[in-house]
Protein backbone atom coordinates (compact mmCIF):
# COMPACT_ATOMS: atom_id res chain seq x y z
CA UNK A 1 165.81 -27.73 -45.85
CA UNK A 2 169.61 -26.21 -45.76
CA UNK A 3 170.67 -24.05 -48.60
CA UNK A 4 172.31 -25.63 -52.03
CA UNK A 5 175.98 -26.89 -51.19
CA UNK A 6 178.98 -27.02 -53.66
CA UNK A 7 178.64 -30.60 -53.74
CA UNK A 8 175.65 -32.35 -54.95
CA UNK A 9 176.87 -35.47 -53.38
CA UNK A 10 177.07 -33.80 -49.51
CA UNK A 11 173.43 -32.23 -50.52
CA UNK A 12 172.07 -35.49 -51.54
CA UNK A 13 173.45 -37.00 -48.05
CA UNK A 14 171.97 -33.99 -45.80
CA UNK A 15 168.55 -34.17 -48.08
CA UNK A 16 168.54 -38.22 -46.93
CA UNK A 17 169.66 -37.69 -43.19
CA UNK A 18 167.15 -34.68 -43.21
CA UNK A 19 164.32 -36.98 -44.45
CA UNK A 20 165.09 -39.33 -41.73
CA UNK A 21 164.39 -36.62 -38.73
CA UNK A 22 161.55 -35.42 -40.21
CA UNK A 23 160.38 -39.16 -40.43
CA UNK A 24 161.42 -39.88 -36.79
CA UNK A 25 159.57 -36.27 -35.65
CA UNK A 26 156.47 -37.78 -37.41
CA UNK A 27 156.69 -40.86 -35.43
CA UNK A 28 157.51 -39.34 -31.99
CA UNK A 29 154.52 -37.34 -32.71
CA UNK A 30 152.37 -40.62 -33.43
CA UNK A 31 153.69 -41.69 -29.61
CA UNK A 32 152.29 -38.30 -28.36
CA UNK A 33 148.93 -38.21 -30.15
CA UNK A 34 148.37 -41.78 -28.79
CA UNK A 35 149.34 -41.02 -25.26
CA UNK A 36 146.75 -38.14 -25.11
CA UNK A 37 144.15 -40.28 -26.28
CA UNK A 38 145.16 -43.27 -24.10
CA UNK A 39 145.09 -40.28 -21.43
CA UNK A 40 142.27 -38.76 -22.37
CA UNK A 41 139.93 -42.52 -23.14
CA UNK A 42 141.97 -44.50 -20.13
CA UNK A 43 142.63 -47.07 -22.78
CA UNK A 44 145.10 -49.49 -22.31
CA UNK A 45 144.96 -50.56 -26.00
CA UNK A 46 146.56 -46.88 -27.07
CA UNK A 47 148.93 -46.72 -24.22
CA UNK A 48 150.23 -50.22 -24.92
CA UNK A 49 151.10 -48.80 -28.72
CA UNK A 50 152.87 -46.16 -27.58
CA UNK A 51 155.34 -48.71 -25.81
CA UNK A 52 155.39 -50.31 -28.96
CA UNK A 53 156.55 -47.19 -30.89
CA UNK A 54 159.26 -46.71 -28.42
CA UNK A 55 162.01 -49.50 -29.94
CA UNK A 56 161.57 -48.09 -33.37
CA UNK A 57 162.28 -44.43 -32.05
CA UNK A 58 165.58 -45.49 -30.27
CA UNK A 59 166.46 -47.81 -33.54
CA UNK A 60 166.07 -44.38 -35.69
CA UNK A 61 168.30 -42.48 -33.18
CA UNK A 62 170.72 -44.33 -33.88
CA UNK A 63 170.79 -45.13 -37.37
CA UNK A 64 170.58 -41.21 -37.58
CA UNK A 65 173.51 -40.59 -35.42
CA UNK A 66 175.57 -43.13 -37.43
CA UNK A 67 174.40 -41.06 -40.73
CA UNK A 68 175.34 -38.05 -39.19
CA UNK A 69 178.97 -39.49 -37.99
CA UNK A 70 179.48 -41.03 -41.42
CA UNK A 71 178.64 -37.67 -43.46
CA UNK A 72 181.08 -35.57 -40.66
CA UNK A 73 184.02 -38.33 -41.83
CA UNK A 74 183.73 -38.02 -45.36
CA UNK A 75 182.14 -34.89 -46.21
CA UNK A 76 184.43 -32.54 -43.83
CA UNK A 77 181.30 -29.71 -43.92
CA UNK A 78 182.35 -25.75 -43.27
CA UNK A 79 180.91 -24.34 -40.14
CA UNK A 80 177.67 -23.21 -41.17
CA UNK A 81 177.47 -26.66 -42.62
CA UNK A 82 178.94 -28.63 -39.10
CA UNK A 83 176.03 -26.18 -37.28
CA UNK A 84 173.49 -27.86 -39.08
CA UNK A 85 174.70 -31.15 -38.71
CA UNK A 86 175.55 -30.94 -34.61
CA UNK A 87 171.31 -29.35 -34.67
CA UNK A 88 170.46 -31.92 -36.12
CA UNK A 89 171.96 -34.75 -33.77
CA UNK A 90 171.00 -32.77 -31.54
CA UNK A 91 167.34 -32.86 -32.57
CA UNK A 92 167.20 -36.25 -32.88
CA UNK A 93 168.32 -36.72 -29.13
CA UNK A 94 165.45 -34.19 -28.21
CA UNK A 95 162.72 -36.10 -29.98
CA UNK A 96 163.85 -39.53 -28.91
CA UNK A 97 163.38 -38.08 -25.03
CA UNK A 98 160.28 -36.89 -26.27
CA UNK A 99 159.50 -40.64 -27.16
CA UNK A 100 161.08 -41.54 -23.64
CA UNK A 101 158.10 -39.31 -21.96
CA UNK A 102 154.78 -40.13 -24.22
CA UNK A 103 156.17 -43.92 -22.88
CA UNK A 104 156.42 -42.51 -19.77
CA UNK A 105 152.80 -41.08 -19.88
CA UNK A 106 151.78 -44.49 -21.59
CA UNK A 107 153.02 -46.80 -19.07
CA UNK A 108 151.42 -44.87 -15.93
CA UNK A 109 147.97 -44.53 -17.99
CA UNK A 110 148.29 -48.53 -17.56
CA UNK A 111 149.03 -48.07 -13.91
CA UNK A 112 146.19 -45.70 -13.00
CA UNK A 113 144.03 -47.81 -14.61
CA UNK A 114 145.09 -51.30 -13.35
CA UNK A 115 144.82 -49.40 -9.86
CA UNK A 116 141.03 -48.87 -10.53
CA UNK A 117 141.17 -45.14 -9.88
CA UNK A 118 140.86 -43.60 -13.25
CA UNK A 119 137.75 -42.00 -13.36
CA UNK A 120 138.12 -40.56 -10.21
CA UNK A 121 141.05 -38.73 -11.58
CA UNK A 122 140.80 -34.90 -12.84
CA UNK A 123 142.30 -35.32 -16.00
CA UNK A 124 141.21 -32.59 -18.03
CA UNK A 125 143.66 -30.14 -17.41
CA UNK A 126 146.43 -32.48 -18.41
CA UNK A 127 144.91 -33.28 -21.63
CA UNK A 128 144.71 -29.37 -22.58
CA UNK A 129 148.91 -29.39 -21.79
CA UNK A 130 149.24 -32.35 -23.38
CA UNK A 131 147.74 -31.03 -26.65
CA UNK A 132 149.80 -27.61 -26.11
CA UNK A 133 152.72 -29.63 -26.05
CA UNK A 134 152.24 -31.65 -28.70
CA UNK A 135 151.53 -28.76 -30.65
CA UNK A 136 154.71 -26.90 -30.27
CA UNK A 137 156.37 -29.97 -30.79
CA UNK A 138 154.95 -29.68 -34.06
CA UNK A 139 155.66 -26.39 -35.15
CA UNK A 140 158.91 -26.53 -34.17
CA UNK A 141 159.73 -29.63 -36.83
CA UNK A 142 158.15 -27.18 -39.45
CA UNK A 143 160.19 -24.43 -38.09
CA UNK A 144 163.04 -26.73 -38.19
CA UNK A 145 162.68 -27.78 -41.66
CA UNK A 146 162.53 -24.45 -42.99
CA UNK A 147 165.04 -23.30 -40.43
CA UNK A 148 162.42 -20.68 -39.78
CA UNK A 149 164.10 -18.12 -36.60
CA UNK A 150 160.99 -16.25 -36.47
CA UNK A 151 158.98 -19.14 -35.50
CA UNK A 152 161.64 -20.77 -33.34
CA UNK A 153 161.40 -17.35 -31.01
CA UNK A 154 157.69 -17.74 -31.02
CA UNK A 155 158.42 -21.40 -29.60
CA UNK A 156 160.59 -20.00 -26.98
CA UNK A 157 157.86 -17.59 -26.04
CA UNK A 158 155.06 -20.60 -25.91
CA UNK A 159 157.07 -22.71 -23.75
CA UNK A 160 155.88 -20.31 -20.98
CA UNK A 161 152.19 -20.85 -21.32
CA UNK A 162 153.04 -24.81 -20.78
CA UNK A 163 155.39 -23.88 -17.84
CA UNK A 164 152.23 -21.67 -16.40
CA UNK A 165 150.02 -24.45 -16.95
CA UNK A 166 152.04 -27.02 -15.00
CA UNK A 167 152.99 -24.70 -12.01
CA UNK A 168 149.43 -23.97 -11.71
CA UNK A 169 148.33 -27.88 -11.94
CA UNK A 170 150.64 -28.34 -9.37
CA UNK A 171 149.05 -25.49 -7.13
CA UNK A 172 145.84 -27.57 -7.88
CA UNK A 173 146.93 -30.56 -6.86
CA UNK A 174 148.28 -29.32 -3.77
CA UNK A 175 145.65 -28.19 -2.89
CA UNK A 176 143.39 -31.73 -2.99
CA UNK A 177 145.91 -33.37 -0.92
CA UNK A 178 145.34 -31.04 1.65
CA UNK A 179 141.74 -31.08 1.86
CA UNK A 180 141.96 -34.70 1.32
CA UNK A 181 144.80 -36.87 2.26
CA UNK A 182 142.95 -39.67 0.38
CA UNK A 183 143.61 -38.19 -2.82
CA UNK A 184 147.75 -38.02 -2.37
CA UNK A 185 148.20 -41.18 -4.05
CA UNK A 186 146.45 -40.31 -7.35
CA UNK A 187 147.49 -36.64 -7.41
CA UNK A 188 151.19 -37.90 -7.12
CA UNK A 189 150.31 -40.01 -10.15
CA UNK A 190 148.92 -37.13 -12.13
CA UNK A 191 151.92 -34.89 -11.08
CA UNK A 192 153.86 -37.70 -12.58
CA UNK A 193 152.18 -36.99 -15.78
CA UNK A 194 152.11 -33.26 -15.94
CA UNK A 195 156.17 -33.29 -15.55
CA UNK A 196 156.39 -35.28 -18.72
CA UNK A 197 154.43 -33.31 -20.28
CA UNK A 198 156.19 -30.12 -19.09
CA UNK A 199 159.12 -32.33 -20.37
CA UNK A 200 157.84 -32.43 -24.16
CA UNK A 201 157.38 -28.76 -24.15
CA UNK A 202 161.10 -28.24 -23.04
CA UNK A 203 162.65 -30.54 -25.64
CA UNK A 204 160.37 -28.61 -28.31
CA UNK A 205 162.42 -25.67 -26.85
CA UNK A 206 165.49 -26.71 -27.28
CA UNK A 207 164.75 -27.62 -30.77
CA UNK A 208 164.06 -24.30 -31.51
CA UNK A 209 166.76 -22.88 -30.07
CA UNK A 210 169.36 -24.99 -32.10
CA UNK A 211 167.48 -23.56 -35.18
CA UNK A 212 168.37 -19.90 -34.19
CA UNK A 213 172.03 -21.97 -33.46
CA UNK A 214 171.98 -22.94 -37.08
CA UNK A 215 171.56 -19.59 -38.91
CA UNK A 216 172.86 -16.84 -36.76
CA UNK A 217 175.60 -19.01 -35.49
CA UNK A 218 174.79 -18.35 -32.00
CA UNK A 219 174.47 -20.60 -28.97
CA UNK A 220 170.91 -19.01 -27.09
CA UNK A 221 170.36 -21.45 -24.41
CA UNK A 222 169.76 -20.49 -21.25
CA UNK A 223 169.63 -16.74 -22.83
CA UNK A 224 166.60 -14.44 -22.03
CA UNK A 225 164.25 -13.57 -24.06
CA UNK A 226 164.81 -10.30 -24.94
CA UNK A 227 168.65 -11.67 -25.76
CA UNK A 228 167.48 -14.28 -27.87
CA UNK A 229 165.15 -11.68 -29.80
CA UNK A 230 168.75 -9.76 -30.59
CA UNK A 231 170.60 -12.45 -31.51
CA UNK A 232 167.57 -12.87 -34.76
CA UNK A 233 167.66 -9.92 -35.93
């Protein structure tokens, strides 16, 4: 992932702690992929897995932080070196909120469908954000592991077709509660849903921009586009 250090010994302990968020990405991404479905088949069986997941996320945070405090002690990395390291806490915060909202998604999946109204429920446009989100979730680990800035801009640029999406799910919705105050209670529901997975697609974001954080040494959050563009090449 980073380039070779002087010390074998501080490479070695970034390789392992490296490893470890690429292994807690894969999971969170296990939580997502199982939320869709449980979204997408109303099946309890999924959504209750997801829960499941969710200890052995928060465990890995964790453990990871305590790597990353431990290699900060003894190591004392340059700044190119600390960059990395702060991305990569900060990472592993983003994809353990990313865990927090497939649970999320998981746990009112259960609701709808305890409640009986789950087929009557237009679903299908959440399932096409869900699997946009969960797909830039995914390319930005791979970015992230190659500390790829070209790709990371290209994330930043993606975000907005999920952000579209959800404001125009939420026109939708809207909409059926007007023409049918019967239908507030499960719209609210789905609304619920959409916003985390509006969520998912923002923490992707902010992965990506801690890559661009990582090699150009600047902080791009809350930059605009054509700032961010700039500050890569």
């Amino acid at each position: 992932m980073p380039d070779k250090h002087l010390s074998t010994q501080f490479d070695s302990d970034l390789n392992g702690v490296s490893s470890r968020v690429m292994e807690l990405g894969g999971l969170v991404e296990s939580q997502i992929h199982q939320a869709i479905y449980s979204l997408s088949n109303f099946s309890t069986e999924a959504a209750a897995q997801v829960i499941d997941i969710e200890q052995r996320v928060n465990a890995m945070e964790i453990e990871i932080d305590r790597d990353l405090a431990s290699i900060i002690a003894r190591r004392q990395p340059t700044a190119r070196d600390l960059r990395l390291l702060l991305a990569i806490s900060k990472t592993t915060a983003n994809l353990e909120r990313v865990g927090d909202e497939a649970s999320k998604i998981a746990r009112m999946v259960k609701s709808i469908i305890e409640s009986g109204s789950a087929r009557q429920l237009p679903s299908t446009d959440l399932r096409v954000a869900a699997d946009l989100a969960a797909g830039l979730l995914r390319k930005a680990l791979d970015a992230f592991a190659r500390l790829d800035t070209s790709t990371a801009v290209a994330i930043l640029k993606e975000d907005d077709l999920i952000d579209r999406e959800f404001d125009g799910f939420v026109r939708k919705l809207i909409t059926y509660m007007m023409e049918d105050p019967r239908t507030i209670s499960p719209s609210l529901d789905l609304l619920f849903l959409a916003k985390a997975i509006e969520r998912i697609g923002d923490h992707a974001k902010n992965i990506a921009e801690f890559i661009i954080y990582v090699v150009k040494g600047t902080d791009v959050r809350h930059a605009s586009i054509d700032d961010v563009e700039s500050a890569v090449r």
